[in-house]
Protein backbone atom coordinates (compact mmCIF):
# COMPACT_ATOMS: atom_id res chain seq x y z
CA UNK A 1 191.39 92.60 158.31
CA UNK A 2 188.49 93.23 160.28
CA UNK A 3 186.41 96.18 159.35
CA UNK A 4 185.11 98.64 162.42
CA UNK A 5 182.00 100.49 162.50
CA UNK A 6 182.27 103.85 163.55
CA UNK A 7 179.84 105.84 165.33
CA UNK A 8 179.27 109.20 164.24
CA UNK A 9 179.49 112.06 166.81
CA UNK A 10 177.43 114.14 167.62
CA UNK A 11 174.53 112.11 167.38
CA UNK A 12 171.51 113.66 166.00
CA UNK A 13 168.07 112.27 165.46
CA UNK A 14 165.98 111.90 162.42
CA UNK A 15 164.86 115.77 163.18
CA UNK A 16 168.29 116.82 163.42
CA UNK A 17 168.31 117.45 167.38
CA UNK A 18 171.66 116.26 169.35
CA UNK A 19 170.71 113.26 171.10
CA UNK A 20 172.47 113.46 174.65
CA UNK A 21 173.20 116.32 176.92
CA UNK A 22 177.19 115.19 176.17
CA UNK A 23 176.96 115.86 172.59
CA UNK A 24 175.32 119.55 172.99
CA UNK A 25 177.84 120.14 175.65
CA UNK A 26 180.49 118.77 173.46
CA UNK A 27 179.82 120.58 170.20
CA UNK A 28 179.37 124.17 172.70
CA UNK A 29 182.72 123.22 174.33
CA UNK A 30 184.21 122.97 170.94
CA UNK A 31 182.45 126.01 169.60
CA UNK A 32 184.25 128.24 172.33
CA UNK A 33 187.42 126.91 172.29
CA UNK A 34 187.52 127.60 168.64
CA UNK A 35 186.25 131.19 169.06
CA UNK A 36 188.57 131.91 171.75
CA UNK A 37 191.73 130.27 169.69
CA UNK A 38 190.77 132.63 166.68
CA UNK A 39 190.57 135.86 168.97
CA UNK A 40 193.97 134.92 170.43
CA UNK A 41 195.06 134.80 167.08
CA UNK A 42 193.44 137.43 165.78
CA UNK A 43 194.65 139.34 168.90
CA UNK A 44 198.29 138.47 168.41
CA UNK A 45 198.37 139.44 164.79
CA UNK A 46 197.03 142.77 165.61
CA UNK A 47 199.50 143.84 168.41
CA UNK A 48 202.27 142.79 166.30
CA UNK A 49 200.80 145.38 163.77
CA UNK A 50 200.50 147.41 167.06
CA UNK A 51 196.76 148.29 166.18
CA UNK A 52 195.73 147.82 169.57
CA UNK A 53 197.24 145.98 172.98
CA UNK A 54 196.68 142.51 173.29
CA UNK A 55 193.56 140.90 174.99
CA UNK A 56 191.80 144.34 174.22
CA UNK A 57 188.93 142.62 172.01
CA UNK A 58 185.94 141.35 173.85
CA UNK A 59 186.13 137.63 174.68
CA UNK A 60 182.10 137.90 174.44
CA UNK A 61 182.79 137.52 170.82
CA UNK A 62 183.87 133.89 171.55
CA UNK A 63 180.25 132.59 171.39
CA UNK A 64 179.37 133.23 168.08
CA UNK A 65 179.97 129.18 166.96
CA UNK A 66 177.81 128.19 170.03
CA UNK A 67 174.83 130.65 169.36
CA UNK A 68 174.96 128.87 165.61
CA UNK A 69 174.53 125.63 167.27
CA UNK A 70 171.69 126.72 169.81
CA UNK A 71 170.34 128.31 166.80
CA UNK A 72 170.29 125.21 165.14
CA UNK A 73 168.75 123.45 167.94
CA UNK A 74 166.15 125.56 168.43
CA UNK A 75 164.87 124.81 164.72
CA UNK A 76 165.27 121.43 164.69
CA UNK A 77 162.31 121.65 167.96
CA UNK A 78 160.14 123.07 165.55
CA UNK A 79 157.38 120.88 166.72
CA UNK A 80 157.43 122.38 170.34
CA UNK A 81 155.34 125.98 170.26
CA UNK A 82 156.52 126.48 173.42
CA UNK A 83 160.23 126.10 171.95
CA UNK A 84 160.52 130.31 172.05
CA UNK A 85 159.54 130.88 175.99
CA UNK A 86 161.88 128.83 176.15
CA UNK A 87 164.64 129.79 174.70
CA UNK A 88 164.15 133.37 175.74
CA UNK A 89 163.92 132.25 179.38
CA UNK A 90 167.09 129.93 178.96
CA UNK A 91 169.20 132.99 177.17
CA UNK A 92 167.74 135.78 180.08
CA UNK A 93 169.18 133.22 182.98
CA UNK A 94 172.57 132.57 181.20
CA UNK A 95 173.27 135.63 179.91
CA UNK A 96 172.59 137.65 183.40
CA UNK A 97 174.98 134.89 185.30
CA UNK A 98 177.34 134.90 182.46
CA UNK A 99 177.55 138.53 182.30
CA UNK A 100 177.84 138.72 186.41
CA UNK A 101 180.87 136.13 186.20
CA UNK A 102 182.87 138.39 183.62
CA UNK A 103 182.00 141.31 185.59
CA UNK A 104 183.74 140.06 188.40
CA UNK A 105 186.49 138.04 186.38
CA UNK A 106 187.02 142.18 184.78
CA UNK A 107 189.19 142.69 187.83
CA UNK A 108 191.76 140.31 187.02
CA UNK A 109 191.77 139.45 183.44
CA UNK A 110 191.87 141.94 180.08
CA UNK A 111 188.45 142.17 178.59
CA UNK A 112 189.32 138.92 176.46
CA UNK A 113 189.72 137.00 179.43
CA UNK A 114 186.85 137.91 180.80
CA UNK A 115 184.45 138.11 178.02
CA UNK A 116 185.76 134.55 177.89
CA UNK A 117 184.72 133.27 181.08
CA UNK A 118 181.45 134.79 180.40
CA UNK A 119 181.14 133.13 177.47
CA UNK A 120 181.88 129.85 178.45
CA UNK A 121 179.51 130.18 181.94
CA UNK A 122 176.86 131.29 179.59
CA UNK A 123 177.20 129.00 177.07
CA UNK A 124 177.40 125.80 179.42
CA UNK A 125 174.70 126.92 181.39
CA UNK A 126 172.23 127.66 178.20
CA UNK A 127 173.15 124.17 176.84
CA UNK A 128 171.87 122.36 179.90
CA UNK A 129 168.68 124.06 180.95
CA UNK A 130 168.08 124.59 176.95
CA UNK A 131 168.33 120.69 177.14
CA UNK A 132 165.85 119.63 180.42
CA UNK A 133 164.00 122.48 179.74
CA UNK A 134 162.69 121.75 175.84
CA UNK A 135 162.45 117.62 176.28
CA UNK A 136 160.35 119.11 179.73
CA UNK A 137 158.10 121.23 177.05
CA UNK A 138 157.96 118.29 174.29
CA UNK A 139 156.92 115.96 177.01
CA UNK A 140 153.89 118.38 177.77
CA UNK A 141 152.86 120.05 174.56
CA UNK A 142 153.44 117.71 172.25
CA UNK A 143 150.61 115.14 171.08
CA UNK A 144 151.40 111.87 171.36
């Protein structure tokens, strides 16, 4: 029987940072589908308890596994000092398009639906400018 060698996913390197734009992407995109199945759940349980109507919980809440990732990213850039302009810039630009897509999405969908939809604009969006934006900042404050 021939034995296969598996690659491991997501790929980090020896600091611990995801190698490819995919893999943060990925791991974000897995992140909020998780936090949204665990609201719907969570949501479900509760209006069969009739605590509250369904979809009544903030779909913001959705991004709490993806924050835990960036989170993670951000330390593992330790070596960039420029790592927190950074971040703060990336967060300020996703959150205010984020927030202005579940602002409009309000009108049609509960506030889990929309919360949602901000969440995953937000989190997509951070991902790939946190991604050009800190290998931009390694490239230019980093020693080589």
């Amino acid at each position: 029987m021939a034995e296969t060698k598996s690659e491991r996913r997501p790929r980090r390197d020896a600091a611990g940072r995801l190698v490819t734009v995919g893999d943060l992407l990925g791991v974000a995109l897995a992140g909020l589908v998780s936090g949204v199945v665990v609201l719907l759940v969570f949501e479900g349980v509760m209006s069969l308890a009739r605590a509250f109507d369904f979809g009544s919980s903030s779909g913001w809440l959705a991004l709490i596994l993806p924050v835990w990732l960036f989170t993670e990213e951000f330390r593992a850039w330790r070596a960039v000092p420029a790592r927190i302009l950074g971040a703060l810039g990336c967060g300020v630009l996703a959150g205010v398009i984020g927030f202005s897509a579940s602002v409009a999405a309000a009108h049609a969908l509960p506030p889990l639906g929309s919360g949602a939809v901000g969440a995953a604009i937000s989190a997509f969006l951070y991902a790939l400018l946190w991604y050009v934006g800190i290998r931009w900042l390694a490239d230019r404050s980093v020693p080589r």
